[in-house]
Protein backbone atom coordinates (compact mmCIF):
# COMPACT_ATOMS: atom_id res chain seq x y z
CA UNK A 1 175.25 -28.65 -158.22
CA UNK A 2 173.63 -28.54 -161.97
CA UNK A 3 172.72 -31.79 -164.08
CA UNK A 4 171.94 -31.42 -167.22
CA UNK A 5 168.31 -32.18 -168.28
CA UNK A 6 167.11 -32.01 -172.16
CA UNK A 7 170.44 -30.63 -172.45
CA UNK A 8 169.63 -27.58 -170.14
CA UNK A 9 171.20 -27.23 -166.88
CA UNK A 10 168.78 -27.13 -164.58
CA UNK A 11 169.34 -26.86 -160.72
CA UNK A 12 168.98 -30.35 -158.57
CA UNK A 13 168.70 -29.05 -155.36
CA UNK A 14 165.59 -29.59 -153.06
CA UNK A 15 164.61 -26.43 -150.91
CA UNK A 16 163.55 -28.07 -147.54
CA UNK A 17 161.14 -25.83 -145.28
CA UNK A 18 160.48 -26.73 -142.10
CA UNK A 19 157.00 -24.80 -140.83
CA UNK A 20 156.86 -23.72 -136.74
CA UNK A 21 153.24 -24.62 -136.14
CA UNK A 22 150.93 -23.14 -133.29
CA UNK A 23 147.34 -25.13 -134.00
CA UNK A 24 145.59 -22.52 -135.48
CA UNK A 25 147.65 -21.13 -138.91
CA UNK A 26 146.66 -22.90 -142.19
CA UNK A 27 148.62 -21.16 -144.33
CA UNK A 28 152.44 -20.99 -145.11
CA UNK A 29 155.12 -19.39 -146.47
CA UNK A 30 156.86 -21.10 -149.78
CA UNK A 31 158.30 -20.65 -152.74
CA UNK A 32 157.02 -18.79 -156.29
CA UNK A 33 156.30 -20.97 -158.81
CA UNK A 34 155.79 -24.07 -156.49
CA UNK A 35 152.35 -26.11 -157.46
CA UNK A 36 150.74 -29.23 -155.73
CA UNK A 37 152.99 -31.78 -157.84
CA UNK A 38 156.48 -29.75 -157.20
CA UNK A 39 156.27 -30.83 -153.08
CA UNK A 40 155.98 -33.35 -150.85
CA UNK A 41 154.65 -31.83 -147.78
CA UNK A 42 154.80 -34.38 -144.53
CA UNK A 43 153.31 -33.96 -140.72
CA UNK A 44 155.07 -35.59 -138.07
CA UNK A 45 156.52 -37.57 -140.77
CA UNK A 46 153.54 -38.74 -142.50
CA UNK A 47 153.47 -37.50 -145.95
CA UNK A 48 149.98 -35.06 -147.06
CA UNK A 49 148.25 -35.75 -149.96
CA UNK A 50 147.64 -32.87 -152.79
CA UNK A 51 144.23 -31.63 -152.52
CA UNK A 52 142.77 -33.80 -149.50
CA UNK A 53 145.34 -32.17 -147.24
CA UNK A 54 146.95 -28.60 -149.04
CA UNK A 55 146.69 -26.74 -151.68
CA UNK A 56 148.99 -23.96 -153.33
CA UNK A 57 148.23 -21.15 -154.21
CA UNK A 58 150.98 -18.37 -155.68
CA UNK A 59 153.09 -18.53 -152.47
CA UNK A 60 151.12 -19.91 -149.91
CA UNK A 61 150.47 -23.44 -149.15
CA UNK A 62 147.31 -23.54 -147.27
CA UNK A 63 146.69 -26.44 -144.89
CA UNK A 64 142.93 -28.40 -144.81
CA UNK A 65 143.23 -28.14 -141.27
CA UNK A 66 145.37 -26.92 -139.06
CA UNK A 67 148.40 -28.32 -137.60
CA UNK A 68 148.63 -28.72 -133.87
CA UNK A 69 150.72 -26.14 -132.06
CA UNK A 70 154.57 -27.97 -132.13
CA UNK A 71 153.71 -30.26 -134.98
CA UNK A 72 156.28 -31.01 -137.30
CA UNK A 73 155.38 -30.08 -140.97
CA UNK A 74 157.75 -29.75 -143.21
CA UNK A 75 157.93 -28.99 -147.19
CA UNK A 76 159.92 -30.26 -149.26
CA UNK A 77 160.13 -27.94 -152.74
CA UNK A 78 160.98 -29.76 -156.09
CA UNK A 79 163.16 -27.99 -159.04
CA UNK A 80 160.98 -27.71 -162.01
């Protein structure tokens, strides 16, 4: 599916990533090109704030701390 934006098209799809957790990895797996304001990253369904909770770097979101082994995180990448 493409909408048009600024009269581009531009894709609309959100890539969602869900993360298998063991309590001691911080860092992740996601897309190139992906920055702090492109996802919405949520643990057991409560949603992490930018900086406090992750950061991104190239392709690797790393965690503050890390999730407990079977947690559910899950990211949630914007088109840009």
């Amino acid at each position: 599916m493409v909408r048009y934006i600024n009269g581009k098209d531009r894709p609309t799809e959100i890539n969602v990533r869900s993360m298998t957790t063991d309590g001691s990895t911080t860092g992740f797996v996601i897309t190139q090109g992906m920055t702090e304001d492109k996802v919405m990253v949520t643990l057991n369904g409560v949603v992490q704030s930018k900086s406090a909770d992750f950061s991104i770097s190239g392709t690797t979101l790393t965690m503050v701390s890390a999730p407990e082994a079977a947690d559910d995180l899950v990211v949630k990448e914007f088109p840009g």
